[in-house]
PDB file of N, CA and C in Angstrom:
ATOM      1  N   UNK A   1      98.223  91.525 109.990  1.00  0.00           N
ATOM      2  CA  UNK A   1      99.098  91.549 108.844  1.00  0.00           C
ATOM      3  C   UNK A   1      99.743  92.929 108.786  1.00  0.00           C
ATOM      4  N   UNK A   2     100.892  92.916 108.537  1.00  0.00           N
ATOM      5  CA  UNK A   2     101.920  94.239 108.351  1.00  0.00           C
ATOM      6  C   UNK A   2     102.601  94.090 106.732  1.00  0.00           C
ATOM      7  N   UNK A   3     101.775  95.529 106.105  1.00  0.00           N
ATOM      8  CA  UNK A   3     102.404  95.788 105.338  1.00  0.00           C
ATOM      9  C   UNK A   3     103.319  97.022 104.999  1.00  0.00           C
ATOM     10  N   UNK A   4     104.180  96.669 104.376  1.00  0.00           N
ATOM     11  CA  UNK A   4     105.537  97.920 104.202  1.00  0.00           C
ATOM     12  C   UNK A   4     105.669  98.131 102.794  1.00  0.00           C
ATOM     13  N   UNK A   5     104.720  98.505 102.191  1.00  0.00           N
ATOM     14  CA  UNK A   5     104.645  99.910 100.970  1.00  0.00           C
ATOM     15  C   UNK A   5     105.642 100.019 100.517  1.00  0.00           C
ATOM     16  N   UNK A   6     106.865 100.706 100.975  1.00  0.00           N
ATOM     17  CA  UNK A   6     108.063 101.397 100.721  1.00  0.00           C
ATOM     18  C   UNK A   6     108.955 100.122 100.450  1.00  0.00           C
ATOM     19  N   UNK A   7     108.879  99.216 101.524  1.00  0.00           N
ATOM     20  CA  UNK A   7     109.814  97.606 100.763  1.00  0.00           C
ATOM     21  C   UNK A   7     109.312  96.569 100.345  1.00  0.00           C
ATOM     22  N   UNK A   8     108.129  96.899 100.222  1.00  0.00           N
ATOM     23  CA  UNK A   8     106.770  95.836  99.633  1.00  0.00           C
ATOM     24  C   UNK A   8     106.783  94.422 100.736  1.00  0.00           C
ATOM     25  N   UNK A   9     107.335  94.344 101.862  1.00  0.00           N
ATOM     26  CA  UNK A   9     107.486  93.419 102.630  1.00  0.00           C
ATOM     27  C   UNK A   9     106.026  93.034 102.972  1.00  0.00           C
ATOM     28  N   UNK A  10     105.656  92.243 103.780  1.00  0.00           N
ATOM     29  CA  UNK A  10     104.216  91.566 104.129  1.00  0.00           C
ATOM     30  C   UNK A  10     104.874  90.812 105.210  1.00  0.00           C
ATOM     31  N   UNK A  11     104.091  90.746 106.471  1.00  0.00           N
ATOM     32  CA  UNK A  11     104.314  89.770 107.245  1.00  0.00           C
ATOM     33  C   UNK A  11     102.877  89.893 108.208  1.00  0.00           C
ATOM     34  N   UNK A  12     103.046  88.624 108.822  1.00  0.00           N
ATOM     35  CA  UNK A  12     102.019  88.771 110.048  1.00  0.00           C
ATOM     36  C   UNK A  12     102.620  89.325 111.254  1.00  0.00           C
ATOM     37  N   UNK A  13     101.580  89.525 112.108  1.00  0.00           N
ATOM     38  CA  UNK A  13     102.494  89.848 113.535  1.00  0.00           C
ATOM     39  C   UNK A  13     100.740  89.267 114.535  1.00  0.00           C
ATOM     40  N   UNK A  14     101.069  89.147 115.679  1.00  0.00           N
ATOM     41  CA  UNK A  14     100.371  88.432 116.628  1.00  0.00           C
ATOM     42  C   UNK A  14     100.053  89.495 117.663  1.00  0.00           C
ATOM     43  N   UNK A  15      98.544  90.226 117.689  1.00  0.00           N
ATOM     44  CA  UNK A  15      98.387  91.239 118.577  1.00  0.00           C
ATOM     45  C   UNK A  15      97.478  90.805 119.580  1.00  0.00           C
ATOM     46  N   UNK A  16      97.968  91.186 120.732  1.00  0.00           N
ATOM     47  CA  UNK A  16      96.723  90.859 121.539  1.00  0.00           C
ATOM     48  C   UNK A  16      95.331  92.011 121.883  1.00  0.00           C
ATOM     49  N   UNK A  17      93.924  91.934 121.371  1.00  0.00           N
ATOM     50  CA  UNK A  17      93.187  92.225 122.051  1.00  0.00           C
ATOM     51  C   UNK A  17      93.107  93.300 123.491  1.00  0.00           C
ATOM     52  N   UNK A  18      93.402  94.320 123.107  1.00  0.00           N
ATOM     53  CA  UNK A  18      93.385  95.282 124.831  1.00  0.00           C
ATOM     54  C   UNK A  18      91.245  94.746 125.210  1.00  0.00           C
ATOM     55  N   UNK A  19      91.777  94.443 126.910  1.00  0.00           N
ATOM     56  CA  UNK A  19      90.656  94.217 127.460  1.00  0.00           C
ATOM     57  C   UNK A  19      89.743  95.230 127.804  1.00  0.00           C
ATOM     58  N   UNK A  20      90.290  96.256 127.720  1.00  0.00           N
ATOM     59  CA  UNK A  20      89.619  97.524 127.787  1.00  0.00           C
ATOM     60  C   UNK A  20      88.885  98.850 126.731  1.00  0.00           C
ATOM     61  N   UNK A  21      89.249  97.709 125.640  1.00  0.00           N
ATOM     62  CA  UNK A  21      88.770  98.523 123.984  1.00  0.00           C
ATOM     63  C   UNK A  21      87.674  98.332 124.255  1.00  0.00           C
ATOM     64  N   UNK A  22      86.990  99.791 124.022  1.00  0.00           N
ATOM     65  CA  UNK A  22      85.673  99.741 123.854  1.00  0.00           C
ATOM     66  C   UNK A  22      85.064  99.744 122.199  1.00  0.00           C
ATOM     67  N   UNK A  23      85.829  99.030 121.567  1.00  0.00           N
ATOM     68  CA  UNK A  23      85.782  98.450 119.888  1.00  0.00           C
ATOM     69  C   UNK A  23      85.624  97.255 120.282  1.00  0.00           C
ATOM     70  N   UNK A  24      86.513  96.750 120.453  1.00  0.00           N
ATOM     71  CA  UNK A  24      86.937  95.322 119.986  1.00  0.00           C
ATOM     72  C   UNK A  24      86.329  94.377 121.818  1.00  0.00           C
ATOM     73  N   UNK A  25      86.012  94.798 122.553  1.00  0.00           N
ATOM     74  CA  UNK A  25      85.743  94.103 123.775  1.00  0.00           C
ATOM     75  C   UNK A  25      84.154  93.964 123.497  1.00  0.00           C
ATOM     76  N   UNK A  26      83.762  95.224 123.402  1.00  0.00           N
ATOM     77  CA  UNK A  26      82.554  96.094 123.929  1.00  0.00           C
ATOM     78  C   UNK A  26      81.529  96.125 122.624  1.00  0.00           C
ATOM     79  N   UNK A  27      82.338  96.166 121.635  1.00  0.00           N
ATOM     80  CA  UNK A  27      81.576  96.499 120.168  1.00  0.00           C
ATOM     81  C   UNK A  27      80.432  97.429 120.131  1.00  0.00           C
ATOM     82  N   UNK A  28      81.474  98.731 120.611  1.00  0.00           N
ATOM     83  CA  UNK A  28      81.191 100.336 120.396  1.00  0.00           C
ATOM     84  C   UNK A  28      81.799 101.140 120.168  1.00  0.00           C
ATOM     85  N   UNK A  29      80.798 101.536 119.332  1.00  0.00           N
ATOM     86  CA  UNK A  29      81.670 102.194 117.785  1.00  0.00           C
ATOM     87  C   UNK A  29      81.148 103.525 117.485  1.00  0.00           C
ATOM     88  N   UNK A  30      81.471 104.335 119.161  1.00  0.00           N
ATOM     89  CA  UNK A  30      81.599 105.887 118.946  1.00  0.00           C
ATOM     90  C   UNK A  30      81.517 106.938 118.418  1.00  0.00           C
ATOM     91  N   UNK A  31      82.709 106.601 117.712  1.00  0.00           N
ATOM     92  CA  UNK A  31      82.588 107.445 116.558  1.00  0.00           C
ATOM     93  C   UNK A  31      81.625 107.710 115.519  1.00  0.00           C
ATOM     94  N   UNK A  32      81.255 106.625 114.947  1.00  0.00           N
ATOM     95  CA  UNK A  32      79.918 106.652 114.171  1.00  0.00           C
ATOM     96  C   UNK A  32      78.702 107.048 115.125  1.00  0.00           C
ATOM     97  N   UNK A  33      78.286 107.238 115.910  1.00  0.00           N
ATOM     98  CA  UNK A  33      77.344 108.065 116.351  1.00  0.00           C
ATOM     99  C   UNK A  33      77.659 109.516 116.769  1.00  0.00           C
ATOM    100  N   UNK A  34      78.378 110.282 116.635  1.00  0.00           N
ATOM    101  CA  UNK A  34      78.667 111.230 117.354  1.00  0.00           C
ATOM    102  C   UNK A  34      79.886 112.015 116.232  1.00  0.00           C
ATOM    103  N   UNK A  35      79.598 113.262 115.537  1.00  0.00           N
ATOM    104  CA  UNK A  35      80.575 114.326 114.591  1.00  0.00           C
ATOM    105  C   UNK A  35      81.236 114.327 115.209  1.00  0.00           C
ATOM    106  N   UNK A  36      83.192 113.821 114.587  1.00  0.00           N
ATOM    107  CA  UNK A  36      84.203 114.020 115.344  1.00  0.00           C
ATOM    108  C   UNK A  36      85.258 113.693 114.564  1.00  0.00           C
ATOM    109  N   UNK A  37      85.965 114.880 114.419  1.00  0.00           N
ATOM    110  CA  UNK A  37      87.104 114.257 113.562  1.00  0.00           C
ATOM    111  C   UNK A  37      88.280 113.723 114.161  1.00  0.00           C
ATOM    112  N   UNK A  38      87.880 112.932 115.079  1.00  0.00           N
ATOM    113  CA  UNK A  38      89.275 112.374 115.518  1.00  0.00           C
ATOM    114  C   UNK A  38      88.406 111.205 115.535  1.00  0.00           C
ATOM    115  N   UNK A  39      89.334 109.679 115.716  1.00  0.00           N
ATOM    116  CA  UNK A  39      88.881 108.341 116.127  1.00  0.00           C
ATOM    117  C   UNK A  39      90.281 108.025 116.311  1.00  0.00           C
ATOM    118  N   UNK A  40      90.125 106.674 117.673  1.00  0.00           N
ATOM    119  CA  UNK A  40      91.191 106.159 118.619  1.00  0.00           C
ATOM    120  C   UNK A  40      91.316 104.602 117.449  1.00  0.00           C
ATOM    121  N   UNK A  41      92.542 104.268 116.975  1.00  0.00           N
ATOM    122  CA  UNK A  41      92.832 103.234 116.456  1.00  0.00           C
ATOM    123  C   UNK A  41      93.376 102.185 117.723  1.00  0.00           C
ATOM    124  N   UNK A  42      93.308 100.674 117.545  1.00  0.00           N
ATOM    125  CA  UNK A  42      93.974  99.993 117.898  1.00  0.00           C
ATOM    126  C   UNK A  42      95.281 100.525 118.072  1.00  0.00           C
ATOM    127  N   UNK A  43      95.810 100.498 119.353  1.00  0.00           N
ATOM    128  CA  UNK A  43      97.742 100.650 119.753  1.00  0.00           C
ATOM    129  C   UNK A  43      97.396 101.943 119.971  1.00  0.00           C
ATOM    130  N   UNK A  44      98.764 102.501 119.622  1.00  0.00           N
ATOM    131  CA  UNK A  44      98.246 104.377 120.384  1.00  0.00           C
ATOM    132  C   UNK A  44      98.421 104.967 119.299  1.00  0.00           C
ATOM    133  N   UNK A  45      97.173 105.108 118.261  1.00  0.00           N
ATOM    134  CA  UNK A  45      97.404 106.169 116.855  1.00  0.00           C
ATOM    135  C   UNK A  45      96.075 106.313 117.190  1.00  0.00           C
ATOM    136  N   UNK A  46      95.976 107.976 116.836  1.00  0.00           N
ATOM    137  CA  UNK A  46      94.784 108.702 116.830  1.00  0.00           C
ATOM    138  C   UNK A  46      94.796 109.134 114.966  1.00  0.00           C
ATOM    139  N   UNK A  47      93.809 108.305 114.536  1.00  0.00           N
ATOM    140  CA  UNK A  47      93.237 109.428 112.898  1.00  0.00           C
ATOM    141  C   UNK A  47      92.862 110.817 113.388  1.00  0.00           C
ATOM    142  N   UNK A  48      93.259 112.017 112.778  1.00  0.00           N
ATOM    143  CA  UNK A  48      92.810 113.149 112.731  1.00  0.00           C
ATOM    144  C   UNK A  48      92.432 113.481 111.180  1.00  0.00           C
ATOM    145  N   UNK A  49      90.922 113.819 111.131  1.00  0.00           N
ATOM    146  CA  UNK A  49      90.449 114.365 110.099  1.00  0.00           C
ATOM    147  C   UNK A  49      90.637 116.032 109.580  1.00  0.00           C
ATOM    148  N   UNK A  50      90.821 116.589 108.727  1.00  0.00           N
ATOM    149  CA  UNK A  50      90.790 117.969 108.565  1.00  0.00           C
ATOM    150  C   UNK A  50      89.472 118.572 108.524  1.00  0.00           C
ATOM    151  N   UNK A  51      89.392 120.010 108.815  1.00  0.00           N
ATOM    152  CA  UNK A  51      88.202 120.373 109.591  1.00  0.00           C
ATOM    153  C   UNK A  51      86.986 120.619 108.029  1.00  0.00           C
ATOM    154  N   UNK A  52      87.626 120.547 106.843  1.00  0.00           N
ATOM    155  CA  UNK A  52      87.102 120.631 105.603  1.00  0.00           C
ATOM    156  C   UNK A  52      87.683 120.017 104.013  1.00  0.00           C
ATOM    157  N   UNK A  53      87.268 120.156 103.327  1.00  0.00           N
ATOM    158  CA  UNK A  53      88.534 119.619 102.077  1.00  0.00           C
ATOM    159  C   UNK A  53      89.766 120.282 102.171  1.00  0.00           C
ATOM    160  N   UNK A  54      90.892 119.684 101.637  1.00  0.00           N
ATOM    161  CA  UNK A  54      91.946 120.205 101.828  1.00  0.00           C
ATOM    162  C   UNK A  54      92.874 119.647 100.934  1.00  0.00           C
ATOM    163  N   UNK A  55      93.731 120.172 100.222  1.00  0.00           N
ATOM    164  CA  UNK A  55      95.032 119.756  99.847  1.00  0.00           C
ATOM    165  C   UNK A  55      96.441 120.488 100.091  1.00  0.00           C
ATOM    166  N   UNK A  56      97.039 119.369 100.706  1.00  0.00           N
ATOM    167  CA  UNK A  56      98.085 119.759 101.247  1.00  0.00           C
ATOM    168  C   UNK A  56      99.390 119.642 100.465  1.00  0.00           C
ATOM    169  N   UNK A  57     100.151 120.937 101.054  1.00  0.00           N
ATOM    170  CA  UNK A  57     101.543 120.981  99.811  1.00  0.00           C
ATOM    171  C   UNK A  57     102.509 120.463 100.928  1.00  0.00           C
ATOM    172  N   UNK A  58     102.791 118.703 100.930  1.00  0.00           N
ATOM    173  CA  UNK A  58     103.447 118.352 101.594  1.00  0.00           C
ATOM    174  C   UNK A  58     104.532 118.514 101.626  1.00  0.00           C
ATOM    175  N   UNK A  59     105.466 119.088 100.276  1.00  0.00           N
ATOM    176  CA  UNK A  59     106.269 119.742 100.312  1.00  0.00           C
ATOM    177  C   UNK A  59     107.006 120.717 100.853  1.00  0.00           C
ATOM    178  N   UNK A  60     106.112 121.460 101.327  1.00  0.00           N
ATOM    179  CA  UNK A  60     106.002 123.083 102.193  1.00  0.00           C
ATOM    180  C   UNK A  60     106.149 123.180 103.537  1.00  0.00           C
ATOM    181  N   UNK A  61     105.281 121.637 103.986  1.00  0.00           N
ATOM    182  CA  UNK A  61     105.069 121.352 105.278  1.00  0.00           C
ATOM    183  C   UNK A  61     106.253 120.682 105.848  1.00  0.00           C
ATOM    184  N   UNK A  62     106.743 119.656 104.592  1.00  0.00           N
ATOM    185  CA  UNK A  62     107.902 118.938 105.342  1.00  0.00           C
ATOM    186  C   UNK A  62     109.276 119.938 105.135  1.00  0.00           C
ATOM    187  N   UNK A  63     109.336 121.018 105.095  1.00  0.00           N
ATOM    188  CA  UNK A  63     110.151 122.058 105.551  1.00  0.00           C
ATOM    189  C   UNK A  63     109.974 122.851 106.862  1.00  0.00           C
ATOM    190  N   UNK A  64     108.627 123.480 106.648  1.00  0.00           N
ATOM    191  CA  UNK A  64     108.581 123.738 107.695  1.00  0.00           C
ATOM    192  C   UNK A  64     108.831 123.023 109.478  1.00  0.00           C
ATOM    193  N   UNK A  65     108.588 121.335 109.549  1.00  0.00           N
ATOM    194  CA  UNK A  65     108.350 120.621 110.118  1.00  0.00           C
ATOM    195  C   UNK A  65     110.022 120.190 110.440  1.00  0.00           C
ATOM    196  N   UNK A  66     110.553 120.207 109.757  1.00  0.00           N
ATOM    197  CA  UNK A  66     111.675 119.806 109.628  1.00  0.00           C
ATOM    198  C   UNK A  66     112.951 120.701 110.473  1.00  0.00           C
ATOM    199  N   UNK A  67     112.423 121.741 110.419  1.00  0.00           N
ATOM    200  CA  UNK A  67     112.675 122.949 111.564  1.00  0.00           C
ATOM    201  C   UNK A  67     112.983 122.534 113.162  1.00  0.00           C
ATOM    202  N   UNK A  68     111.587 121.554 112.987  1.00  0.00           N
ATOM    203  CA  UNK A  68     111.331 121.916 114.620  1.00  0.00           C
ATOM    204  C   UNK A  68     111.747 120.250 114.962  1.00  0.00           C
ATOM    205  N   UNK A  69     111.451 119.173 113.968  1.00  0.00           N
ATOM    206  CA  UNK A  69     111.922 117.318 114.406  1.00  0.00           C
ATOM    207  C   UNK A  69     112.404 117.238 113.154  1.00  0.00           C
ATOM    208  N   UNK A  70     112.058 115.875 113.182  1.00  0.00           N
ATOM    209  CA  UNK A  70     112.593 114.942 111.735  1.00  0.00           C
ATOM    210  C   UNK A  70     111.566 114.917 111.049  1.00  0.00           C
ATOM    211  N   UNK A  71     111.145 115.323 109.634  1.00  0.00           N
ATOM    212  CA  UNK A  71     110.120 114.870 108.461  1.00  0.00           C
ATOM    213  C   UNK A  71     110.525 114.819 107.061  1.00  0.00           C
ATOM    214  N   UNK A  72     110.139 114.084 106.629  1.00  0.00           N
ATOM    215  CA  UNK A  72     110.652 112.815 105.457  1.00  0.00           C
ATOM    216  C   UNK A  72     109.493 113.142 104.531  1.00  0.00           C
ATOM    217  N   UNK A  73     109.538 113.388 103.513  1.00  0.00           N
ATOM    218  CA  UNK A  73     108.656 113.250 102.324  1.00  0.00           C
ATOM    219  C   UNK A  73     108.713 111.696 101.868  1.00  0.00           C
ATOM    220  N   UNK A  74     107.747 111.005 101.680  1.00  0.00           N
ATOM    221  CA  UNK A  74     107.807 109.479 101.106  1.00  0.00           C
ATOM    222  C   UNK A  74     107.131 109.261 100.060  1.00  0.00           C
ATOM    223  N   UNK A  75     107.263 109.964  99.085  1.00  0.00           N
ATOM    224  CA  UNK A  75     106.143 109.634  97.874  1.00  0.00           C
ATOM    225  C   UNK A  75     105.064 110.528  98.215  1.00  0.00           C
ATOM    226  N   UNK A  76     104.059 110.239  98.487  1.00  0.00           N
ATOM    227  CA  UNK A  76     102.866 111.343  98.721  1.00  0.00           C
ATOM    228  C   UNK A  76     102.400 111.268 100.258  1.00  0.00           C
ATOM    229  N   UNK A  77     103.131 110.822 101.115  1.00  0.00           N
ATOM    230  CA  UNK A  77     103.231 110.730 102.431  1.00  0.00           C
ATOM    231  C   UNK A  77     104.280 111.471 103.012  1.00  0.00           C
ATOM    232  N   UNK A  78     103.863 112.081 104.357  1.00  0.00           N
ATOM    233  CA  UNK A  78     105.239 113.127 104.919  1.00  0.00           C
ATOM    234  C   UNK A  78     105.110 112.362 106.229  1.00  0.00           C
ATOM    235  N   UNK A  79     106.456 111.909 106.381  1.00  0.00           N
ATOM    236  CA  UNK A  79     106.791 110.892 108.249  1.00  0.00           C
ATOM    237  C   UNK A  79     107.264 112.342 108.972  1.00  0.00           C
ATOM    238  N   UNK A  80     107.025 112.172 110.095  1.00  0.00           N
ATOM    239  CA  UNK A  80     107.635 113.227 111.320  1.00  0.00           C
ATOM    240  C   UNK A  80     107.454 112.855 111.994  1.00  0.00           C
ATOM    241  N   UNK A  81     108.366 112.957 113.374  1.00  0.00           N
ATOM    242  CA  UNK A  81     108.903 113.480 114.290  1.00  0.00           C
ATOM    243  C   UNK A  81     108.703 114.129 115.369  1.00  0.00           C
ATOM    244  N   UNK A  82     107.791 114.401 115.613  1.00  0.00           N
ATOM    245  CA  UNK A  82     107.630 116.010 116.810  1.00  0.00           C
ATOM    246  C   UNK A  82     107.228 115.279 118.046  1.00  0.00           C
ATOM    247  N   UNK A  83     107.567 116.234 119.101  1.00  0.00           N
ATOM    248  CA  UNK A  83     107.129 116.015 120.528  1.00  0.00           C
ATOM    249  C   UNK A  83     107.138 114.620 121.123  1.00  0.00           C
ATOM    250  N   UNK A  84     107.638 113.654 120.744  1.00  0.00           N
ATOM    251  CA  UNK A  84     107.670 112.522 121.048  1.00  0.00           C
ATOM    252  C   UNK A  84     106.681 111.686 119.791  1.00  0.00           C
ATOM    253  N   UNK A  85     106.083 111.874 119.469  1.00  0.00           N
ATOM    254  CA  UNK A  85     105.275 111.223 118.522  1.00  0.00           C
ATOM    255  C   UNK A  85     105.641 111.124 117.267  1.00  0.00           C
ATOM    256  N   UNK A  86     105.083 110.303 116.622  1.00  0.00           N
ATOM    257  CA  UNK A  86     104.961 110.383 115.513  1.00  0.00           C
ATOM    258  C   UNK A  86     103.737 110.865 114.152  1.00  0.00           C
ATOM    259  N   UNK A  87     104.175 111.305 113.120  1.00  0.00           N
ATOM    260  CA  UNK A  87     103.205 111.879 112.197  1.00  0.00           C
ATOM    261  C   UNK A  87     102.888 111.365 110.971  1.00  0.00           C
ATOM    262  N   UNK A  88     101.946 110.817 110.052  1.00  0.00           N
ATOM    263  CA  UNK A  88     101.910 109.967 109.123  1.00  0.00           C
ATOM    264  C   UNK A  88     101.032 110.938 108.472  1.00  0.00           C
ATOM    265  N   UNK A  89     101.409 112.319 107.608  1.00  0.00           N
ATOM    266  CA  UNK A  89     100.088 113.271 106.772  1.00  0.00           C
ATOM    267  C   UNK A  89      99.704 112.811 105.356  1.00  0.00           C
ATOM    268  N   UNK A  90      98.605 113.177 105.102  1.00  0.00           N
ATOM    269  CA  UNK A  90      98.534 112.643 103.533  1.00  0.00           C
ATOM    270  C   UNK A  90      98.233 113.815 102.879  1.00  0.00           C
ATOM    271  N   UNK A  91      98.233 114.053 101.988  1.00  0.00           N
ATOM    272  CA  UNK A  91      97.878 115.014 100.869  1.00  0.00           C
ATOM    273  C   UNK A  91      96.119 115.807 101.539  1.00  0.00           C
ATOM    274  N   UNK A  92      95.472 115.230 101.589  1.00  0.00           N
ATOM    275  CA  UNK A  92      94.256 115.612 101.811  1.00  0.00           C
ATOM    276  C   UNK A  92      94.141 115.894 103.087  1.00  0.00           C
ATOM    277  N   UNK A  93      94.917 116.279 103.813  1.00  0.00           N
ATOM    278  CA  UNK A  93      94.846 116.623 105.436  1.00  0.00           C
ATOM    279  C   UNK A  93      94.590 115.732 106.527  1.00  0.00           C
ATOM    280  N   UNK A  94      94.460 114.609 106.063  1.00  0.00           N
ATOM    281  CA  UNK A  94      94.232 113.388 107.336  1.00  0.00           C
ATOM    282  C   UNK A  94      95.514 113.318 107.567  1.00  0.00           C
ATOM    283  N   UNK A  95      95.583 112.932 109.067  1.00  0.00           N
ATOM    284  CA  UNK A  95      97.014 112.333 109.419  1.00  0.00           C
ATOM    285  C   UNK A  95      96.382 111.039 110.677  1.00  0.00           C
ATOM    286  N   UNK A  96      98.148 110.241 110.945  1.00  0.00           N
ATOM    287  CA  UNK A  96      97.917 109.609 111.577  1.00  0.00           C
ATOM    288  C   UNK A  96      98.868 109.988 112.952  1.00  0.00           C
ATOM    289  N   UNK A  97      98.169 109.905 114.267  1.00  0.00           N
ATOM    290  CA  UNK A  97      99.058 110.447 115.493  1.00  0.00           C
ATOM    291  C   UNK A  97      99.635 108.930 116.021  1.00  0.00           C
ATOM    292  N   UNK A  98     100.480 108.894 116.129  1.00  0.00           N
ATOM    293  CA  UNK A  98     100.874 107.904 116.919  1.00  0.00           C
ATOM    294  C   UNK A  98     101.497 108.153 117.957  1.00  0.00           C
ATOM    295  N   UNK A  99     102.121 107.043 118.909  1.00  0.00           N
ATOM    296  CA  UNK A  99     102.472 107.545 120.306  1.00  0.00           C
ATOM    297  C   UNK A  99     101.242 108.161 120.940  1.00  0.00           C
ATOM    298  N   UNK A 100      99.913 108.798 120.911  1.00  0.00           N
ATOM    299  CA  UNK A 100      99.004 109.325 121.727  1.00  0.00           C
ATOM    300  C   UNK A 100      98.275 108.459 121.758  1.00  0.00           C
ATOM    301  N   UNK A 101      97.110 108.637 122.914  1.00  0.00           N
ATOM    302  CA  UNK A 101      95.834 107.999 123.144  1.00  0.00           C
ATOM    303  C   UNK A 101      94.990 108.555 123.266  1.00  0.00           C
ATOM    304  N   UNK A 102      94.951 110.051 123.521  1.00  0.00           N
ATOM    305  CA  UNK A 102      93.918 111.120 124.206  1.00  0.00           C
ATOM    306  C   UNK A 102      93.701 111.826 122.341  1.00  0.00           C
ATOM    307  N   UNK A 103      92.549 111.503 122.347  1.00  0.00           N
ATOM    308  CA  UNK A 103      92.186 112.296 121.189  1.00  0.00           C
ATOM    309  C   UNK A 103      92.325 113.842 121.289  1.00  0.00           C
ATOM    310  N   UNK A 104      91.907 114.348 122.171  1.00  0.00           N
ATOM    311  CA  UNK A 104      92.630 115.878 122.529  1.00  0.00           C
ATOM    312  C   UNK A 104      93.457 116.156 122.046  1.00  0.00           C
ATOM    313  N   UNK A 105      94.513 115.557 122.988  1.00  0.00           N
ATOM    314  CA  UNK A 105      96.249 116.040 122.528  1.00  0.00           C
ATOM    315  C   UNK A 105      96.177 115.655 120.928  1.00  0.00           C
ATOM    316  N   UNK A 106      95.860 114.804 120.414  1.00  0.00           N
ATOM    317  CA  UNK A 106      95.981 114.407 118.730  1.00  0.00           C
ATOM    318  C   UNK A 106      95.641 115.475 118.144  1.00  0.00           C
ATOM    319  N   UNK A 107      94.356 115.780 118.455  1.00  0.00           N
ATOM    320  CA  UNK A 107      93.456 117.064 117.935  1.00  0.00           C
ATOM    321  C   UNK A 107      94.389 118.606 118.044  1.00  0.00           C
ATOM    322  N   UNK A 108      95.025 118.539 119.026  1.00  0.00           N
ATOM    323  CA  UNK A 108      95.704 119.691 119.234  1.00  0.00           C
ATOM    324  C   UNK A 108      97.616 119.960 119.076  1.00  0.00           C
ATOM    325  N   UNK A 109      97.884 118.499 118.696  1.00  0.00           N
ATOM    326  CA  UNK A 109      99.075 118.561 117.861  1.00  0.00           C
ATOM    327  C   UNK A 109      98.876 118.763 116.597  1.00  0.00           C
ATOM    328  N   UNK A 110      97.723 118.306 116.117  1.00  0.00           N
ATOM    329  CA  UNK A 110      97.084 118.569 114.489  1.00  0.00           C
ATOM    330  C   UNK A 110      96.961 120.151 114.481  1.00  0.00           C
ATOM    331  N   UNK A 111      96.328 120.444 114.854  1.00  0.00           N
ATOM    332  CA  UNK A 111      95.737 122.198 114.898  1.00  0.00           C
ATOM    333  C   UNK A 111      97.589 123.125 114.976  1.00  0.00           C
ATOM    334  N   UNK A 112      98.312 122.593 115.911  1.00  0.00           N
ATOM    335  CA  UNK A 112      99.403 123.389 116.094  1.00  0.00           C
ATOM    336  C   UNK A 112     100.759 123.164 114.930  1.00  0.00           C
ATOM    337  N   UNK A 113     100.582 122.023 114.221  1.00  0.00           N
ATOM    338  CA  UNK A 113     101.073 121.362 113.046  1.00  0.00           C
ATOM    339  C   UNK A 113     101.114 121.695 111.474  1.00  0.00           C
ATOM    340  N   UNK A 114      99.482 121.364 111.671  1.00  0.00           N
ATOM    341  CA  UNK A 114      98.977 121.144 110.284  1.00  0.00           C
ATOM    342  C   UNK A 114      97.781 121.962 110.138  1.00  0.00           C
ATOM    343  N   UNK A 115      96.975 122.496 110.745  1.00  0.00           N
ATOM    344  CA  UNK A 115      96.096 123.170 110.668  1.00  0.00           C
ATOM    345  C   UNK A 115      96.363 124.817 110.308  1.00  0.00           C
ATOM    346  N   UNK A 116      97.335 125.170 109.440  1.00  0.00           N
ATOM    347  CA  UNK A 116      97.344 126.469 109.187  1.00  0.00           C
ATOM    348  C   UNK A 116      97.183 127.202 107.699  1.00  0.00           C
TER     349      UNK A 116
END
């Protein structure tokens, strides 16, 4: 199911199963055993956690950000742009990486981003 917040739309969409998820094939679930603030979502979005509490002046950020790609304030969400990817931040320092798969690189577009 796909929902769109911003146009209140709802629809389904039809995903297939990657044969190689070690979630959804394998039913292992990594992350929960092991401190890590990153976890690999279905498709190519990496969650990045912040390294402590945090509130973020998304305001501040989507200037700065805006510098270097495209970032959009959306209500209490900031969209961007950078390096090929995309950025989904929330107020409290989580974001969502999309376009990646390597929790690394997620981890270290976060740190060079948002981590300051």
């Amino acid at each position: 199911m796909y929902l769109d917040l911003w146009t209140r739309r709802v629809s389904t969409i039809q995903v297939k199963r990657a044969s190689d998820c070690p979630t959804c094939v394998e039913r292992r679930f990594e992350f929960l055993d092991r401190p890590s603030r990153t976890a690999i979502l279905c498709g190519d979005a990496v969650q990045v956690l912040p390294r402590g509490q945090v509130k973020l002046d998304l305001d501040a950020l989507a200037a700065r950000l805006s510098r270097l790609g495209r970032a959009e304030l959306k209500g209490e969400v900031l969209l961007a742009e950078l390096e090929g990817v995309s950025l989904t931040v929330f107020r409290d320092g989580r974001a969502l990486i999309r376009g990646v798969k390597d929790p690394a690189r997620a981890q270290s577009l976060y740190d060079r981003y948002l981590a300051r």
